[in-house]
N, C-alpha and C. Protein backbone atom coordinates (compact mmCIF):
# COMPACT_ATOMS: atom_id res chain seq x y z
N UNK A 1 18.04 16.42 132.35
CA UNK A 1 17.02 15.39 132.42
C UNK A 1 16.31 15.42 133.77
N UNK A 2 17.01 15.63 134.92
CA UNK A 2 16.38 15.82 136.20
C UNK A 2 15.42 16.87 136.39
N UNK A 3 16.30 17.94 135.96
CA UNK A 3 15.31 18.93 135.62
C UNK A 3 14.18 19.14 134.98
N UNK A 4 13.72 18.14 134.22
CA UNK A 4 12.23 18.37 133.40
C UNK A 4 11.48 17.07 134.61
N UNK A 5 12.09 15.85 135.24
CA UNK A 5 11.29 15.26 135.94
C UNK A 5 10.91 15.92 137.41
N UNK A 6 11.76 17.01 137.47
CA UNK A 6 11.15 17.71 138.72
C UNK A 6 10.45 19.06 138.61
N UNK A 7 10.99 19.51 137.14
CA UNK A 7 9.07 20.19 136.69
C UNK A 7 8.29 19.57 136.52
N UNK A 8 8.03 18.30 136.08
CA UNK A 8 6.91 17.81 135.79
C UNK A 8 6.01 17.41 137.20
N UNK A 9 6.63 16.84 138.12
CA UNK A 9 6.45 16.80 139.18
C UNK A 9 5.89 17.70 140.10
N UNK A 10 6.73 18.90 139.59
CA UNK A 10 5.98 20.21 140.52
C UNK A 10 4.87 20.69 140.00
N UNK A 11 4.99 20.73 138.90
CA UNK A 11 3.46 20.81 137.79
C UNK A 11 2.51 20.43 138.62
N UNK A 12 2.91 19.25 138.59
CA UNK A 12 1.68 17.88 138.56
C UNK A 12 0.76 18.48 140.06
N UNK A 13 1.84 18.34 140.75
CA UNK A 13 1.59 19.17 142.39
C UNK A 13 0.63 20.48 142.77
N UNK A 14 1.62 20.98 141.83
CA UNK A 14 0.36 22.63 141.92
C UNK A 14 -0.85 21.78 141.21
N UNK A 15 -0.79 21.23 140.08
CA UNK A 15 -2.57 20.79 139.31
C UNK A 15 -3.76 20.45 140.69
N UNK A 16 -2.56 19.36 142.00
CA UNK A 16 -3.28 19.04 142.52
C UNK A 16 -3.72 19.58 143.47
N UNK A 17 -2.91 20.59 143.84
CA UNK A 17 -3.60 21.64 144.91
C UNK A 17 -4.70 22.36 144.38
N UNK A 18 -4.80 22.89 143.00
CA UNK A 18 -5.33 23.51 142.29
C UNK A 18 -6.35 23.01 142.08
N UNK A 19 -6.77 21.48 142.36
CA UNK A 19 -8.22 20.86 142.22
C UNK A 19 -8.53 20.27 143.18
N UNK A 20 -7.99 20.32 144.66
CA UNK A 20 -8.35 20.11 145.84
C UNK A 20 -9.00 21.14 146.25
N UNK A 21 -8.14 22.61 145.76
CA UNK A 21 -9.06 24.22 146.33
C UNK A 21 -10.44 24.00 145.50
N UNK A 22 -10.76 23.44 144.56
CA UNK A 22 -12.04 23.55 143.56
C UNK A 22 -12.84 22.63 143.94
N UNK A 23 -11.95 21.62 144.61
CA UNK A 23 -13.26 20.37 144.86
C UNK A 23 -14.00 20.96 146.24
N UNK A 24 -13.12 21.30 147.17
CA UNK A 24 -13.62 22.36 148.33
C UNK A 24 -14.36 23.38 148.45
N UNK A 25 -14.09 24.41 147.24
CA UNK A 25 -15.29 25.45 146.95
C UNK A 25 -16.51 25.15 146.42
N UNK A 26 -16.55 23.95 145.54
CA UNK A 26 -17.72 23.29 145.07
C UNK A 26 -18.30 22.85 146.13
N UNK A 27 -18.17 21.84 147.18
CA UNK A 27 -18.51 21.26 148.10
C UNK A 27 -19.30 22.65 148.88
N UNK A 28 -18.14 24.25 149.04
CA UNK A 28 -19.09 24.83 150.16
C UNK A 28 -20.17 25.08 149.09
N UNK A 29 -20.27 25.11 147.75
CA UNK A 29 -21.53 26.01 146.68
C UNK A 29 -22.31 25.38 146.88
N UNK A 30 -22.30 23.85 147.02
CA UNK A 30 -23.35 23.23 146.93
C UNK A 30 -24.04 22.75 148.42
N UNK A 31 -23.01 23.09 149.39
CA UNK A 31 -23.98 22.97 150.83
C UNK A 31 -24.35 24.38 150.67
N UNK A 32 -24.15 25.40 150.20
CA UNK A 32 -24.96 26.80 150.21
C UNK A 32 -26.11 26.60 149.80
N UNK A 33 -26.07 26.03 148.17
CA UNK A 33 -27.92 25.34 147.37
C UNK A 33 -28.38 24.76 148.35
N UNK A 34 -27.73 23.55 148.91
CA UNK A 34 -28.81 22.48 149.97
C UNK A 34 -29.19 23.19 151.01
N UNK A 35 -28.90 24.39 151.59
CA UNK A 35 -29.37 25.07 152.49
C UNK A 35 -30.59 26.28 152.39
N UNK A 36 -30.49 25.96 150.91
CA UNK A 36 -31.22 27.70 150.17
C UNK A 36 -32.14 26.52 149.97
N UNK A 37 -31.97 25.49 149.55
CA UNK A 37 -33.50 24.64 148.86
C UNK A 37 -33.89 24.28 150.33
N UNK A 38 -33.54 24.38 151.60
CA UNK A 38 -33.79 24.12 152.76
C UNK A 38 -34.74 25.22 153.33
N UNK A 39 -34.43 26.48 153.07
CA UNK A 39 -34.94 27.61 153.43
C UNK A 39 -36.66 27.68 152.24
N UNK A 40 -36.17 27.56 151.44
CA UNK A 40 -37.33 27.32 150.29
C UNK A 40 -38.78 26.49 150.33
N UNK A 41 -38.12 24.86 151.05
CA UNK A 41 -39.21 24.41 151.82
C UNK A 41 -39.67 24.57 152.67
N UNK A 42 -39.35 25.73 153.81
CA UNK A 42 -39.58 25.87 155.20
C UNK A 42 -40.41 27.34 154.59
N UNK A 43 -40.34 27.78 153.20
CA UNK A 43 -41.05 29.48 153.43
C UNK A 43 -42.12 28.49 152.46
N UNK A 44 -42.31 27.34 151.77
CA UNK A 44 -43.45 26.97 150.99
C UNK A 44 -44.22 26.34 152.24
N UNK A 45 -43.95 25.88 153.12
CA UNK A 45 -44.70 25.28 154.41
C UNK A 45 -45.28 26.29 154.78
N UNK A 46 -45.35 27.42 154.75
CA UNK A 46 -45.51 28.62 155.80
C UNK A 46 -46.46 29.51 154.90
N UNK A 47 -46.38 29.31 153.38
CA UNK A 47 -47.33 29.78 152.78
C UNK A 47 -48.17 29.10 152.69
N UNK A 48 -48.44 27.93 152.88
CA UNK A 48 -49.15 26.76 152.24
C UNK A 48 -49.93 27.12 153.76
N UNK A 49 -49.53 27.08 154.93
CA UNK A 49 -50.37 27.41 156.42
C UNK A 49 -50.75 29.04 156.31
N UNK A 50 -50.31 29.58 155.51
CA UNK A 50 -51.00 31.13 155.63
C UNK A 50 -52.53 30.65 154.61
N UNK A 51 -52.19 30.50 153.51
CA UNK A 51 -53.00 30.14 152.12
C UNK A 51 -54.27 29.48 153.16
N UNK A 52 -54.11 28.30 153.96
CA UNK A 52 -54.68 27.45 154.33
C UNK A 52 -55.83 28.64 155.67
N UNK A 53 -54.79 29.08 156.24
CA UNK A 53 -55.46 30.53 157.31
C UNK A 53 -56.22 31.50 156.42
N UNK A 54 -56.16 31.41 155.22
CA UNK A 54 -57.09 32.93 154.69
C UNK A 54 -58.14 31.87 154.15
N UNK A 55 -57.89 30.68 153.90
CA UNK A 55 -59.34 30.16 153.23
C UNK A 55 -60.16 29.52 154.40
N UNK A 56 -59.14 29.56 155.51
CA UNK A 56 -60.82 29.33 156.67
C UNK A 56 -61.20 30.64 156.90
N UNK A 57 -60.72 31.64 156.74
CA UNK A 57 -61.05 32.99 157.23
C UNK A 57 -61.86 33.39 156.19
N UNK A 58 -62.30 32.87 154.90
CA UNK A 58 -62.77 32.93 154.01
C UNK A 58 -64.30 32.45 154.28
N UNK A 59 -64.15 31.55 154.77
CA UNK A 59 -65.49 30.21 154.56
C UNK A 59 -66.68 31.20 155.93
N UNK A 60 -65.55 31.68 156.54
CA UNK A 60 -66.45 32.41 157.62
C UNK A 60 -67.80 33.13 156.89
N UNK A 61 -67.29 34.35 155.96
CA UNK A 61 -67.55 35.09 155.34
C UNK A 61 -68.72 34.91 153.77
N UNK A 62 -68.64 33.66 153.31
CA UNK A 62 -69.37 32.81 152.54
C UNK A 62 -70.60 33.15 153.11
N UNK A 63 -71.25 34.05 151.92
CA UNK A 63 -73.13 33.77 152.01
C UNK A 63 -73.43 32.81 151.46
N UNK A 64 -74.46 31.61 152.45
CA UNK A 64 -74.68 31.03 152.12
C UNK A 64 -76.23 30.38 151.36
């Protein structure tokens, strides 16, 4: 009888290590996304100021 309450126990134990390592790897996956959607807005800023640099470089050029 002891013996199945101290498998169950150890079970239970590993389950919880076993979803502490997962809640941890999730946590780094998803500061990896928040950093990639970080990088994403900083290269749409930078096109949006290039885009913005070729259409004054544009207007130069306009016969009018």
């Amino acid at each position: 009888m002891v013996f199945w309450i101290v498998l169950i126990i150890v079970v239970n134990l590993i389950a919880l290590a076993v979803l502490i390592a997962y809640a941890i790897w999730l946590w780094h996956k998803a500061s990896d996304v928040y950093s990639e959607i970080q990088m994403l807005s900083k290269r749409t800023e930078e096109l949006a100021d290039l885009l913005a640099q070729i259409g004054q470089e544009g207007d130069q050029y306009r016969l009018s």
